[in-house]
N, C-alpha and C. Protein backbone atom coordinates (compact mmCIF):
# COMPACT_ATOMS: atom_id res chain seq x y z
N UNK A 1 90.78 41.02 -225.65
CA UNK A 1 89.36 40.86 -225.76
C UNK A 1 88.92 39.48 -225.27
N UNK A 2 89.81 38.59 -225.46
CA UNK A 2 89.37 36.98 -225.35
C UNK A 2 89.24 36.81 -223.58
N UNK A 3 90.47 37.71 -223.01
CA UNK A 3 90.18 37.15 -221.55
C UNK A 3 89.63 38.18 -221.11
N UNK A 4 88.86 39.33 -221.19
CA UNK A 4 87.68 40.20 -221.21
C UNK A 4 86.49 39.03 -220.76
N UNK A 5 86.51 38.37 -222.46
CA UNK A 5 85.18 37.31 -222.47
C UNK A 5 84.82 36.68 -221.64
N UNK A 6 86.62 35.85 -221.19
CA UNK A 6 86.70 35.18 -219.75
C UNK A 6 85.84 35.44 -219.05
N UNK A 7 86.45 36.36 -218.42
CA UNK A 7 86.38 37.21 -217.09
C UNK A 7 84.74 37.39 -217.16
N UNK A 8 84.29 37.64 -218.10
CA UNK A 8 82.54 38.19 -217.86
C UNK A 8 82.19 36.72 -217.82
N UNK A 9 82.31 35.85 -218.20
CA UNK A 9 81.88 34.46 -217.75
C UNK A 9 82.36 33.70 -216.78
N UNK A 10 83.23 34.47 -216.20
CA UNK A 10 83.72 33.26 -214.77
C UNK A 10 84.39 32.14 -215.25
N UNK A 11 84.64 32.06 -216.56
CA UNK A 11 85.84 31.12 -216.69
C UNK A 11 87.29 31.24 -215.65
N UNK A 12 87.38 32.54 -215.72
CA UNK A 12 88.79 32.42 -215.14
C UNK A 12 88.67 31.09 -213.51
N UNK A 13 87.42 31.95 -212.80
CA UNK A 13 87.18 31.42 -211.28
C UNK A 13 86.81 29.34 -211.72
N UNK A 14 86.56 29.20 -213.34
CA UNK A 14 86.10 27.98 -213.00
C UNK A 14 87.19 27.03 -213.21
N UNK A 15 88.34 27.68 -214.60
CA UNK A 15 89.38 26.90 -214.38
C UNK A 15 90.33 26.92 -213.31
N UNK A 16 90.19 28.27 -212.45
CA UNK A 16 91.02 27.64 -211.31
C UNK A 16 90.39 26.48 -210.22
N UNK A 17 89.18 26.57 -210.55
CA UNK A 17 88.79 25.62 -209.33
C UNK A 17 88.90 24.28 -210.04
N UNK A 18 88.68 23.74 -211.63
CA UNK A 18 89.14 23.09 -212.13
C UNK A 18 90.85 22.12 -211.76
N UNK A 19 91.50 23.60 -211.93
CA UNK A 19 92.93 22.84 -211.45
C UNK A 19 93.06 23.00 -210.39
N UNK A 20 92.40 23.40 -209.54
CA UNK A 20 92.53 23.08 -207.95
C UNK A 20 92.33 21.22 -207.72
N UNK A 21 91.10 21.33 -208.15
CA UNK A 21 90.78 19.68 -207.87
C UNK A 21 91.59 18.68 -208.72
N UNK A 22 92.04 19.20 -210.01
CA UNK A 22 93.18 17.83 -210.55
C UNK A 22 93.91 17.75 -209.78
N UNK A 23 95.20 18.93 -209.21
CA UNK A 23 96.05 18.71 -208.53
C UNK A 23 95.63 17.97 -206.99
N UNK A 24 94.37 18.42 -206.50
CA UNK A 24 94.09 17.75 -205.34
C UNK A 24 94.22 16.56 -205.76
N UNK A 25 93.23 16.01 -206.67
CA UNK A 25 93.80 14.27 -207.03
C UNK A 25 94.77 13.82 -207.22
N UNK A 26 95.56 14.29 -208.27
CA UNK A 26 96.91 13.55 -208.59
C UNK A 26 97.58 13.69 -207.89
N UNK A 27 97.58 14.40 -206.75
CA UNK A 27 98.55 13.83 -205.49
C UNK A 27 97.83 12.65 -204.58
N UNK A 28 97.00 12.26 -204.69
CA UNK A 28 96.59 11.09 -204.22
C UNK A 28 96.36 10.04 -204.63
N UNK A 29 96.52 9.58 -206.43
CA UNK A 29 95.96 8.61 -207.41
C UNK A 29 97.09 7.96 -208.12
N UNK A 30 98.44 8.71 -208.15
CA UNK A 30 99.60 7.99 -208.77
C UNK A 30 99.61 8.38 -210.21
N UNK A 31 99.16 7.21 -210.85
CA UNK A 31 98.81 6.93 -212.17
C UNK A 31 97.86 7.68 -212.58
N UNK A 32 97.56 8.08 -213.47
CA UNK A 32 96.51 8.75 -213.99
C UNK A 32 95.93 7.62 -215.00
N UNK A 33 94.43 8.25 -215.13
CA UNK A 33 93.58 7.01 -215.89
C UNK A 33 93.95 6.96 -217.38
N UNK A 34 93.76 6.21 -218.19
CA UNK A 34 93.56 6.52 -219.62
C UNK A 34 92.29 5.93 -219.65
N UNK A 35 91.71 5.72 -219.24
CA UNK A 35 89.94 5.33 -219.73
C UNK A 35 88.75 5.96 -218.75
N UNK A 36 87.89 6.82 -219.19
CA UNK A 36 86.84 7.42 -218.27
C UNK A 36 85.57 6.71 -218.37
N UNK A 37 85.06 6.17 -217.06
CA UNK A 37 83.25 5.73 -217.83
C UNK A 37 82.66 6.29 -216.67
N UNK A 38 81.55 6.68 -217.51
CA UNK A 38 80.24 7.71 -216.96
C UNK A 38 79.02 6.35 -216.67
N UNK A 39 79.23 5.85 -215.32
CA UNK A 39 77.83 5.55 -215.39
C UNK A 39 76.68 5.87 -214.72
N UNK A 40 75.47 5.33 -215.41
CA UNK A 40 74.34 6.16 -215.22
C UNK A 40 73.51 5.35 -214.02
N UNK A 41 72.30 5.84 -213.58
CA UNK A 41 71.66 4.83 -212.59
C UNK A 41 71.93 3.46 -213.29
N UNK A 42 71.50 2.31 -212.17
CA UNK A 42 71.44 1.08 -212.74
C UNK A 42 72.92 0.36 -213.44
N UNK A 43 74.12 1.15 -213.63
CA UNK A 43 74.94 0.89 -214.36
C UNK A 43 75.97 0.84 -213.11
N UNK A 44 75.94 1.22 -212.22
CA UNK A 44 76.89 1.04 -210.59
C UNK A 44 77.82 -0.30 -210.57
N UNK A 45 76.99 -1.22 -211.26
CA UNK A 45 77.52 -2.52 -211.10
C UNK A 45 78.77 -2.73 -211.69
N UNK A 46 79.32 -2.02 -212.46
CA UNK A 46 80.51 -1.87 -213.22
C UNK A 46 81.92 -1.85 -211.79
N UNK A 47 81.33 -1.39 -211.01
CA UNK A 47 82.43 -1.45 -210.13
C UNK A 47 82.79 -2.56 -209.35
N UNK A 48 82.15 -3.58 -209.67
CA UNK A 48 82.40 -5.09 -209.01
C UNK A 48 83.59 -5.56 -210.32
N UNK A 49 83.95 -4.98 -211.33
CA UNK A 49 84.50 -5.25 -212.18
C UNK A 49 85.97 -4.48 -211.68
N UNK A 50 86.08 -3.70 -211.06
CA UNK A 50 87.60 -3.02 -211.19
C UNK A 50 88.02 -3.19 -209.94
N UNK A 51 89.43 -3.20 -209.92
CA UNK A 51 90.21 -3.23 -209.16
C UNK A 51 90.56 -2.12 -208.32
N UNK A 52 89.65 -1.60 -207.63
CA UNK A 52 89.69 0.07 -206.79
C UNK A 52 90.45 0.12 -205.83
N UNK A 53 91.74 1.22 -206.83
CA UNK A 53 92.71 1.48 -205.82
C UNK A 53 92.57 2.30 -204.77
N UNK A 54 91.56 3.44 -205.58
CA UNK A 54 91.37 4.76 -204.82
C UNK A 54 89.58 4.93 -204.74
N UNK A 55 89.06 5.62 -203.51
CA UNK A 55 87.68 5.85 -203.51
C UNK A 55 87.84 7.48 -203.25
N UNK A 56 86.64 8.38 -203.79
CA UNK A 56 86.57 9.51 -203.09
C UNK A 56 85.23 9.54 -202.80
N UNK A 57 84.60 10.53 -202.30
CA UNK A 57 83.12 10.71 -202.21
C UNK A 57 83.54 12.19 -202.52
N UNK A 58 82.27 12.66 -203.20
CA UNK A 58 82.45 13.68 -203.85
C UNK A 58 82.13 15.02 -203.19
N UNK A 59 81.73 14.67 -202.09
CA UNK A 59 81.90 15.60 -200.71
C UNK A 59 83.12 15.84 -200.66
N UNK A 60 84.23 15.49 -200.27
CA UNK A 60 85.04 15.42 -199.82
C UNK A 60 86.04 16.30 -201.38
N UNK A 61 85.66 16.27 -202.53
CA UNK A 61 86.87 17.09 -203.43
C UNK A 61 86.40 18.53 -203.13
N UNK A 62 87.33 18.88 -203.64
CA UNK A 62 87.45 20.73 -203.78
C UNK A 62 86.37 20.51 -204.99
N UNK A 63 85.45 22.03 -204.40
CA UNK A 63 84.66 22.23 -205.84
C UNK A 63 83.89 21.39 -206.56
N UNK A 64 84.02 20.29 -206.50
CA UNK A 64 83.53 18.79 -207.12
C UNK A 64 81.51 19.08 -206.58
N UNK A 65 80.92 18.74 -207.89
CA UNK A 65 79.89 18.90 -207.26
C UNK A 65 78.81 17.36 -206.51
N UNK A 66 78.31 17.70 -205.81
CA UNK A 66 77.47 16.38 -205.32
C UNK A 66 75.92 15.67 -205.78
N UNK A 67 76.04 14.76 -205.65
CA UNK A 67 74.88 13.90 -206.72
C UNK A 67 74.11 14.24 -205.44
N UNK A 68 72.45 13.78 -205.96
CA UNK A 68 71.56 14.81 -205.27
C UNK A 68 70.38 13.41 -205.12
N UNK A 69 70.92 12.41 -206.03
CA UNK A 69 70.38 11.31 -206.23
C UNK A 69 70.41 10.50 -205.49
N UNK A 70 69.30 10.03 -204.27
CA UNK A 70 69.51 9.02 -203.57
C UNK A 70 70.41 7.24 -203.50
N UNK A 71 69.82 6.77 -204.99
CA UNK A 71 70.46 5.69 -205.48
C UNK A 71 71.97 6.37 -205.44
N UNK A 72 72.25 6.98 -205.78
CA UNK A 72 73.76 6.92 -206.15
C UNK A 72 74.83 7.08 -204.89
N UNK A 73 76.04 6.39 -205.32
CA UNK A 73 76.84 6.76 -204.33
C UNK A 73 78.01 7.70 -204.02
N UNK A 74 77.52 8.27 -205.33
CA UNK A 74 78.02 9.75 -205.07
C UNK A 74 79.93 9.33 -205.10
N UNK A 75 80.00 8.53 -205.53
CA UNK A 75 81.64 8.16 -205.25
C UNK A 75 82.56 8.33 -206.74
N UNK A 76 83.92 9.04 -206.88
CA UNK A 76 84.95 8.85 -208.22
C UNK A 76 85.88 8.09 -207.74
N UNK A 77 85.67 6.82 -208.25
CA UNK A 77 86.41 5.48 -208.22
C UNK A 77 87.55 5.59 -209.12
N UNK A 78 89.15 5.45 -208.41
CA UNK A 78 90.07 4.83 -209.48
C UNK A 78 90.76 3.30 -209.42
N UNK A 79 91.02 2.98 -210.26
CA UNK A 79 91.69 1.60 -210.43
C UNK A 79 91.91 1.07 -211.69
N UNK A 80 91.54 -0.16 -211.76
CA UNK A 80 92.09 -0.90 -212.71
C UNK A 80 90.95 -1.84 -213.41
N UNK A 81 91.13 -1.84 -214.71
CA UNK A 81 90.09 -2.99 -215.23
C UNK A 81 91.03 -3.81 -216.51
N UNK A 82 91.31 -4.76 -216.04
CA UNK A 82 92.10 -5.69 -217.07
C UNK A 82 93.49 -5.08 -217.56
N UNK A 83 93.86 -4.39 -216.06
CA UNK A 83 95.29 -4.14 -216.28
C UNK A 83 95.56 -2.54 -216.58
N UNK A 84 94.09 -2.28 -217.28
CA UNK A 84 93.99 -1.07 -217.66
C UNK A 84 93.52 0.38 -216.82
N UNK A 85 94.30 1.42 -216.41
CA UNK A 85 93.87 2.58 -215.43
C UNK A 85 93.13 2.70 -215.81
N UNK A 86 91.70 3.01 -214.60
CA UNK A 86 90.30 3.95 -215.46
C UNK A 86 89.84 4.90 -214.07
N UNK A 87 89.03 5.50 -214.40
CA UNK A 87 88.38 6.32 -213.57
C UNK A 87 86.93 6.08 -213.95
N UNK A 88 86.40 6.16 -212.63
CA UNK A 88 84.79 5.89 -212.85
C UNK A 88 83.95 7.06 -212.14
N UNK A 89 82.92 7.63 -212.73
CA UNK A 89 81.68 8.29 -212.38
C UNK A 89 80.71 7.54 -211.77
């Protein structure tokens, strides 16, 4: 009954596209993050703070959807902030 439920909601189609795009990343990022930050307009500036190993534009992932928002740069930043892996929105 449970993957019935799935299935009528497109879960199944969303976690595969889900693990489509992790695996697309973690073959390109190494390390994986332990810290996520979401920032919002105006908050961009956070990235003069990390050490960016990796850039994507969000064009460019599988499935990944795209900011629609002029200001933004539409980019998932990985690296480093005080030693520490993070990933940025």
């Amino acid at each position: 009954m449970i993957n019935e439920r799935h299935k009528e909601l497109g879960m199944d189609s969303y976690k595969r596209k889900v693990t489509e795009t992790a695996k697309y990343l973690s073959t390109r990022i190494g390390t994986g993050p332990e810290i996520g930050l979401l920032t919002g307009t105006g908050l961009g500036d956070i990235a003069g703070s990390i050490e960016i190993t990796n850039s994507f534009a969000y064009q460019d992932l599988p499935h990944f959807p795209v900011s629609t928002v002029q200001s933004h740069t539409g980019r998932l930043l990985f690296g480093r902030i005080k030693q520490r892996p993070v990933i940025v929105m």
